[in-house]
N, C-alpha and C. Protein backbone atom coordinates (compact mmCIF):
# COMPACT_ATOMS: atom_id res chain seq x y z
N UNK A 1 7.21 8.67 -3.58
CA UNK A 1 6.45 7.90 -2.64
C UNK A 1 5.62 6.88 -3.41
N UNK A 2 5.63 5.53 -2.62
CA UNK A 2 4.77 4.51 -4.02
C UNK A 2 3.45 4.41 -3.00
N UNK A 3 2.57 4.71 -4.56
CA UNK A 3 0.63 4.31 -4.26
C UNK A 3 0.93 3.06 -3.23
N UNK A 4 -0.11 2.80 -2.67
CA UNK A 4 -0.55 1.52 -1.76
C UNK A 4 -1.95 1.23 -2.45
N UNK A 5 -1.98 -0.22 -2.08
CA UNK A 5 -3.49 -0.48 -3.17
C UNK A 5 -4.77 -0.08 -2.17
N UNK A 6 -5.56 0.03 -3.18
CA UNK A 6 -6.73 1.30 -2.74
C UNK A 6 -7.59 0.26 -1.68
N UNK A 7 -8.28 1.00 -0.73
CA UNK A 7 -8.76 0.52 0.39
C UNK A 7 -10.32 -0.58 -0.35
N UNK A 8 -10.39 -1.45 0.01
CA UNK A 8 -11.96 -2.20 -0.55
C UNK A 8 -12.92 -1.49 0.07
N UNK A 9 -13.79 -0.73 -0.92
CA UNK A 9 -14.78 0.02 -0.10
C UNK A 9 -16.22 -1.02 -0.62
N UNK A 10 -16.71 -1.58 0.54
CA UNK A 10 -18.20 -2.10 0.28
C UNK A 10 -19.08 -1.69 0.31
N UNK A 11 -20.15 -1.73 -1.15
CA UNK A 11 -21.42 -0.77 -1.36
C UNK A 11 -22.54 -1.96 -1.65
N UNK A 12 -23.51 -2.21 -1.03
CA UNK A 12 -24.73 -2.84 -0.60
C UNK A 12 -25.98 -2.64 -1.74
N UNK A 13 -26.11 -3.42 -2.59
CA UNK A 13 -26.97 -2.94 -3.93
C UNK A 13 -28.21 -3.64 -3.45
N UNK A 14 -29.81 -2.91 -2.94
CA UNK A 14 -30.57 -3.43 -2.56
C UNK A 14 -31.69 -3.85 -3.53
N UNK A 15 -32.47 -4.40 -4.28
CA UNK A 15 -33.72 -4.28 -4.82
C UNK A 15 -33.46 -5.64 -5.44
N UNK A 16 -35.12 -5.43 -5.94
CA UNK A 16 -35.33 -6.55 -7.20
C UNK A 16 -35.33 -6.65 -8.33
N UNK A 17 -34.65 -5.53 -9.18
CA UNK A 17 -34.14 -5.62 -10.45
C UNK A 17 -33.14 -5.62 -11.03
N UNK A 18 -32.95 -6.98 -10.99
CA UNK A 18 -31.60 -7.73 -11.81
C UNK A 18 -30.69 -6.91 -12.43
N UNK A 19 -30.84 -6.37 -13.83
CA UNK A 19 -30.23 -5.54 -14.82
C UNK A 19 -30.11 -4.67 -14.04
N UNK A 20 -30.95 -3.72 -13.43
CA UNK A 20 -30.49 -2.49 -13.17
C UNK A 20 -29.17 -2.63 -11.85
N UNK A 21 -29.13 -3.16 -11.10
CA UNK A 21 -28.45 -3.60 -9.81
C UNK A 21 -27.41 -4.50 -10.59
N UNK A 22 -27.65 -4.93 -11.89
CA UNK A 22 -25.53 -5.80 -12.04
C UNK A 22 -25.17 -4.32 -12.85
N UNK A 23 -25.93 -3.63 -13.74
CA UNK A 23 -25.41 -2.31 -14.44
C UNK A 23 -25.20 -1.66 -13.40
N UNK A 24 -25.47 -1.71 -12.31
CA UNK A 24 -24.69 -0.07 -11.31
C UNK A 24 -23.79 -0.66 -10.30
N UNK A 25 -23.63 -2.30 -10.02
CA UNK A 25 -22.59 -3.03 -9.78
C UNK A 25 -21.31 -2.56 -10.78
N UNK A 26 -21.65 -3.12 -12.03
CA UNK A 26 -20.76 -3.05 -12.44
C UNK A 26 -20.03 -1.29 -13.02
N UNK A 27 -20.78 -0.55 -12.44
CA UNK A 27 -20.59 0.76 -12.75
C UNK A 27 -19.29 1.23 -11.63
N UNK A 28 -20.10 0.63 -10.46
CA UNK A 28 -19.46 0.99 -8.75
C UNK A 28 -17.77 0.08 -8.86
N UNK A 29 -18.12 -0.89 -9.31
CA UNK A 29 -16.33 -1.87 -9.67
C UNK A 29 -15.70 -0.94 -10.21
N UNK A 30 -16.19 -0.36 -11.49
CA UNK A 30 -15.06 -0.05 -11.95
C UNK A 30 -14.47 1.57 -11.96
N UNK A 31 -15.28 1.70 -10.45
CA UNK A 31 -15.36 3.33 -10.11
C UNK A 31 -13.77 2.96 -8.95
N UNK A 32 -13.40 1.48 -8.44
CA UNK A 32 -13.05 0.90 -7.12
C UNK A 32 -14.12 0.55 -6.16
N UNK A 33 -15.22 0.17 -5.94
CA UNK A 33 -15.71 0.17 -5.27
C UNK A 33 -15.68 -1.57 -5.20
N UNK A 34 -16.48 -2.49 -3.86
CA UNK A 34 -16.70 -3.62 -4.23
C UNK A 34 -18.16 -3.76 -3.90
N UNK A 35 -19.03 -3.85 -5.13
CA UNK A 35 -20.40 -4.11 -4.83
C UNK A 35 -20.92 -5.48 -4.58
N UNK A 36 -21.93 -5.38 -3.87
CA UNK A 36 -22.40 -6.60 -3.52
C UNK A 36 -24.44 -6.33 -3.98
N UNK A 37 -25.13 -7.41 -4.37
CA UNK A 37 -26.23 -7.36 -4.80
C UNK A 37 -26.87 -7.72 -3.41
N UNK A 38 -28.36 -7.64 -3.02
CA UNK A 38 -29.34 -8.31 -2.31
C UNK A 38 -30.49 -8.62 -2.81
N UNK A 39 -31.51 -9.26 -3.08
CA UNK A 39 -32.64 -8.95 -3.75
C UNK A 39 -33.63 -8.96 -2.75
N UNK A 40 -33.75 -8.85 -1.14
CA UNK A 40 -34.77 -8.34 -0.16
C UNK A 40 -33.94 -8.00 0.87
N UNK A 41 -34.49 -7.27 2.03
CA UNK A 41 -33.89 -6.58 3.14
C UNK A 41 -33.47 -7.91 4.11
N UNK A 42 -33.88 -8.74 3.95
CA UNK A 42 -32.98 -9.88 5.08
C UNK A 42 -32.00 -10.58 4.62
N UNK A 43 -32.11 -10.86 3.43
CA UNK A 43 -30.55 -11.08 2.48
C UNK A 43 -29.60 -9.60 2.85
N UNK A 44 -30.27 -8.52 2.57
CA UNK A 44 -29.38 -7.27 2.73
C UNK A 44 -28.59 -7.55 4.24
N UNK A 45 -29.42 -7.65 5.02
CA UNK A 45 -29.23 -7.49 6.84
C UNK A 45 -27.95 -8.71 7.04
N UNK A 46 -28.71 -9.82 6.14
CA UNK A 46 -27.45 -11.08 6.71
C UNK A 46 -26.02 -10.21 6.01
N UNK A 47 -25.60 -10.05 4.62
CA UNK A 47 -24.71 -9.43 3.80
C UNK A 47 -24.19 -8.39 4.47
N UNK A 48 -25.13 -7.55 5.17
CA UNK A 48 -24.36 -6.21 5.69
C UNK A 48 -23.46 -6.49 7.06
N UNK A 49 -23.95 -7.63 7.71
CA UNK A 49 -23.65 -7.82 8.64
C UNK A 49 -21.72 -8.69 8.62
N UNK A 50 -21.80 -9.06 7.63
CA UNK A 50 -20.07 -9.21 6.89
C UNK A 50 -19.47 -8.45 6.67
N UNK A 51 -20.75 -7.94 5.28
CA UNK A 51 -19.48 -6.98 4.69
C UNK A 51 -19.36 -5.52 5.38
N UNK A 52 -20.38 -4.94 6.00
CA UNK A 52 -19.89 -3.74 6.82
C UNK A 52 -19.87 -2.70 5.49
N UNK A 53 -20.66 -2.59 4.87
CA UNK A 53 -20.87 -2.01 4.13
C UNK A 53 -20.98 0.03 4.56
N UNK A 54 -20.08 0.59 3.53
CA UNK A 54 -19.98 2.15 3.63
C UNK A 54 -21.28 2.49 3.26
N UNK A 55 -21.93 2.16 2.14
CA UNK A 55 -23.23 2.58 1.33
C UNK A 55 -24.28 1.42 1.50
N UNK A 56 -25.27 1.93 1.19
CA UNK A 56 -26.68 1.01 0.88
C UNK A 56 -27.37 1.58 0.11
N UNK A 57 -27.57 0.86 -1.11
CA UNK A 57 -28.48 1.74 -1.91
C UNK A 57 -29.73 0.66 -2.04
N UNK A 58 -30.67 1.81 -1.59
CA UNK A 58 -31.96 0.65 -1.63
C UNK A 58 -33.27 1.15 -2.50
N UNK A 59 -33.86 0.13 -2.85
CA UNK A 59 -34.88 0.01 -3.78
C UNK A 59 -36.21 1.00 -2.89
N UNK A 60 -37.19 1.82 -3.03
CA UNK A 60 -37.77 2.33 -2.24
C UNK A 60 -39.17 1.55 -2.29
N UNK A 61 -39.29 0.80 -3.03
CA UNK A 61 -40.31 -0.43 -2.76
C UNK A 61 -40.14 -1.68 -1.97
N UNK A 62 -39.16 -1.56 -1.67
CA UNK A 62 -38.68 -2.51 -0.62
C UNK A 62 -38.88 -2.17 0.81
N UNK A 63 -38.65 -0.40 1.08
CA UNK A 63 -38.45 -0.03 2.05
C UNK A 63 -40.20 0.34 2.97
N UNK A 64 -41.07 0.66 1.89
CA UNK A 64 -42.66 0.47 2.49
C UNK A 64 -42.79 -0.81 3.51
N UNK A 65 -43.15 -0.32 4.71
CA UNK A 65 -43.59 -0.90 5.37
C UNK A 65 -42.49 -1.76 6.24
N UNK A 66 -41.18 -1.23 5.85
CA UNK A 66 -40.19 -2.03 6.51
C UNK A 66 -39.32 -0.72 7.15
N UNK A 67 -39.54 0.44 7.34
CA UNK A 67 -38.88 1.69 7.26
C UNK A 67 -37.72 1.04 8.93
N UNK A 68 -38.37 0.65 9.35
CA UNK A 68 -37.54 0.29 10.98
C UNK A 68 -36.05 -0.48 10.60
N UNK A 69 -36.72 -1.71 9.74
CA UNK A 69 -35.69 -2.50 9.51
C UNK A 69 -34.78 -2.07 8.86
N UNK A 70 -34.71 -1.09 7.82
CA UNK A 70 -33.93 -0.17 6.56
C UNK A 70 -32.92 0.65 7.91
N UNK A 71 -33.60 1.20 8.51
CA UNK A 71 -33.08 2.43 9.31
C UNK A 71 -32.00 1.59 10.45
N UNK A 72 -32.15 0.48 10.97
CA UNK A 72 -31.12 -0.31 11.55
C UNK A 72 -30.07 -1.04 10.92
N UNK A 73 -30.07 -0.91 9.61
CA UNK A 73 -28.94 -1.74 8.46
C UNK A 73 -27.80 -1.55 8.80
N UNK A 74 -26.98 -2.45 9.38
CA UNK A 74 -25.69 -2.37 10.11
C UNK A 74 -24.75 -1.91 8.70
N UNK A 75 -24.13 -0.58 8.71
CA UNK A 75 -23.06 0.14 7.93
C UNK A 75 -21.86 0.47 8.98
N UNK A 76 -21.17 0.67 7.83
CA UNK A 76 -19.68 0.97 8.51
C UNK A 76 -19.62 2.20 9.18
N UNK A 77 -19.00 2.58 9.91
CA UNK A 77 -18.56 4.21 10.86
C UNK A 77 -18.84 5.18 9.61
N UNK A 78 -19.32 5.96 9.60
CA UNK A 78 -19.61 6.82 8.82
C UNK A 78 -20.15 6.74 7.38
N UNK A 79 -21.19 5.70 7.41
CA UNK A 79 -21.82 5.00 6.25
C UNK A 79 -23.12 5.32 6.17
N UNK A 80 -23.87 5.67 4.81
CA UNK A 80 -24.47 6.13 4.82
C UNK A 80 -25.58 5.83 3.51
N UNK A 81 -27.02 5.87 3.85
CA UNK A 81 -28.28 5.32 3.04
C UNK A 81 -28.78 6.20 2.10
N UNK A 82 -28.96 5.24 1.01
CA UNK A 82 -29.69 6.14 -0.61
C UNK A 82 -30.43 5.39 -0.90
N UNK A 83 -31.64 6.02 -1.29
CA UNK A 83 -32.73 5.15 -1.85
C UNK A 83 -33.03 5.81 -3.35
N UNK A 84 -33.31 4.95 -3.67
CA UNK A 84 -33.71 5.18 -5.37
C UNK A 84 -35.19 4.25 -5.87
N UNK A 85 -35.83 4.84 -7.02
CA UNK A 85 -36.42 4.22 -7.46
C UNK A 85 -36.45 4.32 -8.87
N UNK A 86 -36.98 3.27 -9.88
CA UNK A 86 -36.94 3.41 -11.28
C UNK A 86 -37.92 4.09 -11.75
N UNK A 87 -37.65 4.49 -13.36
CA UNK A 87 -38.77 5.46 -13.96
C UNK A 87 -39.53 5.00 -14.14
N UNK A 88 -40.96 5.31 -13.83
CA UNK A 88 -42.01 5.41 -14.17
C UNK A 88 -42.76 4.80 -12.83
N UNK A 89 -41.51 4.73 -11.73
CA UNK A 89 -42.18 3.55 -10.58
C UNK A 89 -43.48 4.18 -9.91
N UNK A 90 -44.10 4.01 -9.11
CA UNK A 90 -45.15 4.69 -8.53
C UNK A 90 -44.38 5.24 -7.23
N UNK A 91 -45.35 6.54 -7.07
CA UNK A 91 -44.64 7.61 -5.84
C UNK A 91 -44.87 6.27 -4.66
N UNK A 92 -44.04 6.33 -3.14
CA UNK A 92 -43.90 5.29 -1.74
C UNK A 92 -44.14 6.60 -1.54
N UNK A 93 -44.95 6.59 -0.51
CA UNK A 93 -44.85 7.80 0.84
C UNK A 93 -43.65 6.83 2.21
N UNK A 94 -42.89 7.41 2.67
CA UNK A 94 -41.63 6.98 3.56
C UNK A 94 -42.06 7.80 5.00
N UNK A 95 -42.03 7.43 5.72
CA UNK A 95 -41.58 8.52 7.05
C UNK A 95 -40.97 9.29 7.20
N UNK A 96 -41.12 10.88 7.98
CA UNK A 96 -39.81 11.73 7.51
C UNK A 96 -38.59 11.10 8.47
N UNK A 97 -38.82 10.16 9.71
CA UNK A 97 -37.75 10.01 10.50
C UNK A 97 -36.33 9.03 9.28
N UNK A 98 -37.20 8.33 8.58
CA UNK A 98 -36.31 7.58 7.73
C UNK A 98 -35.80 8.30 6.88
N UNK A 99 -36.54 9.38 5.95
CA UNK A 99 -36.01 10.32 5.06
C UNK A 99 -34.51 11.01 5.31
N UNK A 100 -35.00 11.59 7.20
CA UNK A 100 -34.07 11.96 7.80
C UNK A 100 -32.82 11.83 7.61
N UNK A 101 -32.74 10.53 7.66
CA UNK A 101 -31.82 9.42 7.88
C UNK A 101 -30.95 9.08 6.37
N UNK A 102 -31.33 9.43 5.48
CA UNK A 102 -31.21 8.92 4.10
C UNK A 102 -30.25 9.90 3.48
N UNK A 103 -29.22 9.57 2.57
CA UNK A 103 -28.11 11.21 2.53
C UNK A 103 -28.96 11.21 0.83
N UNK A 104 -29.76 10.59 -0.19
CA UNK A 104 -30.24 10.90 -0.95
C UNK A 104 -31.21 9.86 -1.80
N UNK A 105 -32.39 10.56 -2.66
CA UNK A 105 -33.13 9.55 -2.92
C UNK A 105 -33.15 9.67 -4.69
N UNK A 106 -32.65 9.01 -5.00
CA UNK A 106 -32.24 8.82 -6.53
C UNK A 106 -33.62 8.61 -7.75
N UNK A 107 -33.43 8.81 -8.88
CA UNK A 107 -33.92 8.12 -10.05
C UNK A 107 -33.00 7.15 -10.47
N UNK A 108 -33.08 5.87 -10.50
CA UNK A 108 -31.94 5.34 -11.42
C UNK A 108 -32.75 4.90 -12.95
N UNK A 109 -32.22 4.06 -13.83
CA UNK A 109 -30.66 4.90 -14.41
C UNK A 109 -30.15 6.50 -14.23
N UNK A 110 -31.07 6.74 -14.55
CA UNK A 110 -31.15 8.65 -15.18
C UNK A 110 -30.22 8.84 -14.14
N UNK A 111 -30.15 8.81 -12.74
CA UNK A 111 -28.82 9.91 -11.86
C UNK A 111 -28.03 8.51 -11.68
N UNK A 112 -27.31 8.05 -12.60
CA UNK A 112 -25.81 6.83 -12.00
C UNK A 112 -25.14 7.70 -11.84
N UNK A 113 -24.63 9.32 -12.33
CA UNK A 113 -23.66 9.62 -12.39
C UNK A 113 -23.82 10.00 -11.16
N UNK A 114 -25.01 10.72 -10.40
CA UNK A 114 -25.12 11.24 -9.62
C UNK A 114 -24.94 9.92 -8.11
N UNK A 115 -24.86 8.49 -8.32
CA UNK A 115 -24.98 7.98 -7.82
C UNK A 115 -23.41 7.67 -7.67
N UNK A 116 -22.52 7.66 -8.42
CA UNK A 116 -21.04 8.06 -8.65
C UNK A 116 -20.82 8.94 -7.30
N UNK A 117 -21.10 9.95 -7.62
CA UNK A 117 -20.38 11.13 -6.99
C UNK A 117 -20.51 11.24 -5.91
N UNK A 118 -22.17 10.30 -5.63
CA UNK A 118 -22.32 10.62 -4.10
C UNK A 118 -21.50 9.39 -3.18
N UNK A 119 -21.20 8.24 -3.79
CA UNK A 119 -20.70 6.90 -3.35
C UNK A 119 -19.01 7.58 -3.17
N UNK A 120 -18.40 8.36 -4.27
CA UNK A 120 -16.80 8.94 -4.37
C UNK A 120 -16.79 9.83 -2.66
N UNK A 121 -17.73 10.71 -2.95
CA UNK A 121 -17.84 11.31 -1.47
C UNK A 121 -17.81 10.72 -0.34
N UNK A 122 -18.94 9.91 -0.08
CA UNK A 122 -18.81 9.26 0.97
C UNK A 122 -17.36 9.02 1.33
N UNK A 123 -16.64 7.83 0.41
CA UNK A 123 -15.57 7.04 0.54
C UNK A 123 -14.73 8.30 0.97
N UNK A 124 -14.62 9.48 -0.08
CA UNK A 124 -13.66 10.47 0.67
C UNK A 124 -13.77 10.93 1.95
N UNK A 125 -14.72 11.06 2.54
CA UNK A 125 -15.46 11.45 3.70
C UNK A 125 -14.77 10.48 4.57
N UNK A 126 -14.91 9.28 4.62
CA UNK A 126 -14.80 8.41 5.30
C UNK A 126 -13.32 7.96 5.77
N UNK A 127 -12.39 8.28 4.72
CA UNK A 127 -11.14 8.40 4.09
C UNK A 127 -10.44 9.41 4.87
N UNK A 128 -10.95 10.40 4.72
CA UNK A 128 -10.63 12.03 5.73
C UNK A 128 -10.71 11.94 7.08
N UNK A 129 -12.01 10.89 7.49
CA UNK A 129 -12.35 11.12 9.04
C UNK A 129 -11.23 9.88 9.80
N UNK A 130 -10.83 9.15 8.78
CA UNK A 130 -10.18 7.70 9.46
C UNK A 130 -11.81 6.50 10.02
N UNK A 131 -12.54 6.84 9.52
CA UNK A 131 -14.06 5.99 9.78
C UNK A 131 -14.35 5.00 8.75
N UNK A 132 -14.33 3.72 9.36
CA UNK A 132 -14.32 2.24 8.41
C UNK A 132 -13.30 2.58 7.48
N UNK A 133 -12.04 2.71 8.01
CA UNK A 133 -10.94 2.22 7.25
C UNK A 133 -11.35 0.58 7.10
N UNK A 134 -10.95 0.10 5.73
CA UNK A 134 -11.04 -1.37 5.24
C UNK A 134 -9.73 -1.72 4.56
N UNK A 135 -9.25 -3.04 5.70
CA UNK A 135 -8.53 -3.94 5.06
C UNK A 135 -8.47 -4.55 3.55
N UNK A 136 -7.55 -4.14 2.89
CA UNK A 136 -8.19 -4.90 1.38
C UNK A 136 -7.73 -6.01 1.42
N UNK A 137 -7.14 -6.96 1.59
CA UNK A 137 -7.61 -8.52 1.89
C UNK A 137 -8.53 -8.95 2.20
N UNK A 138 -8.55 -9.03 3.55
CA UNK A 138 -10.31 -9.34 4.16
C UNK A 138 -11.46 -8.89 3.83
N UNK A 139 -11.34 -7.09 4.03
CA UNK A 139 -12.82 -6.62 3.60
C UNK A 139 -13.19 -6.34 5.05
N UNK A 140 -12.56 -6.11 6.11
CA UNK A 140 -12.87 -6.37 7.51
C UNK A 140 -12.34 -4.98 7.57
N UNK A 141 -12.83 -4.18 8.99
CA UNK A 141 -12.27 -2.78 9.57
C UNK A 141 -11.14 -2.97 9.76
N UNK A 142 -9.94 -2.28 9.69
CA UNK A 142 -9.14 -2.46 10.28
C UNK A 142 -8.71 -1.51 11.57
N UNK A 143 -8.09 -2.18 12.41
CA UNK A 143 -7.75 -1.63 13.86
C UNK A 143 -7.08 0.00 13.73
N UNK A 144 -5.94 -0.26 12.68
CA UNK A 144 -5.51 0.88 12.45
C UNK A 144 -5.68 2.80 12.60
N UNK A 145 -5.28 3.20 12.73
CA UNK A 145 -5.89 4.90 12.89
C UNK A 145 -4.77 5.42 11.77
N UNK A 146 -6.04 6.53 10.94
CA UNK A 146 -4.57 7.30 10.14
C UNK A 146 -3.89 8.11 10.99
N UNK A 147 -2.41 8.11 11.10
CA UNK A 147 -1.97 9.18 11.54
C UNK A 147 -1.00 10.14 10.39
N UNK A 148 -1.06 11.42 10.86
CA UNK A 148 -0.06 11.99 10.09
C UNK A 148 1.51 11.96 9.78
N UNK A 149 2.14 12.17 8.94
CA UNK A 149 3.22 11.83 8.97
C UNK A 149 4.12 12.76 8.56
């Protein structure tokens, strides 16, 4: 049976630090993934609203005081929010309704791997359920349903 090329899965890189967000870009490429950068939540909102993004990984200094707008971030069918912050950042107190909402809240660098595994999941997750199947040309849902064969 021959491979088919792998589905474009879009992952939403939120914050304001440059280096750290092209290093876990370029971590997520060459995991298959296709990352995309934002450097504030209305760049994120316009971007998500294309790419239909599976993941969002967001900066948790971004998310103070914006918890509403974070929690409406248009993702794909079964897509799902991580927040992270860097070492040494200062503790955000968050809402628990947003926490809720969040499948994990990272250290980066220190957990990429952990930021790996949880982005591989998803996609498998998503993969399993037939939820935001993605066209790899476009980058668009496709109509399609898996069926068995």
């Amino acid at each position: 049976m021959m491979e088919t090329s792998r589905e474009v899965v879009p992952v939403l890189l939120i914050g304001r630090d440059e280096a750290l967000l092209e290093g876990l870009a370029q971590s997520l490429a060459s995991a298959g993934f296709s990352p995309r950068v934002a450097g504030s939540l209305a760049e994120a909102r316009q971007a998500a609203g294309v790419l239909n993004p599976l993941l969002a990984v967001i900066d948790r200094d971004l998310v103070q005081g914006a918890e509403g707008e974070v929690s409406s971030l248009p993702l794909a069918p079964g897509g799902s929010l991580l927040l992270y912050r860097t070492v040494g950042s200062l503790a955000v107190t968050l809402s628990a309704s947003l926490l809720r909402g969040v499948m994990a809240d990272l250290t980066l660098p220190l957990e990429r791997q952990r930021l790996l595994a949880l982005a591989n999941s998803v996609r498998e997750r998503s993969s399993r359920t037939g939820r935001g199947r993605i066209t790899p040309e476009k980058g668009t849902p496709s109509p399609e349903r898996h069926t068995p064969r």
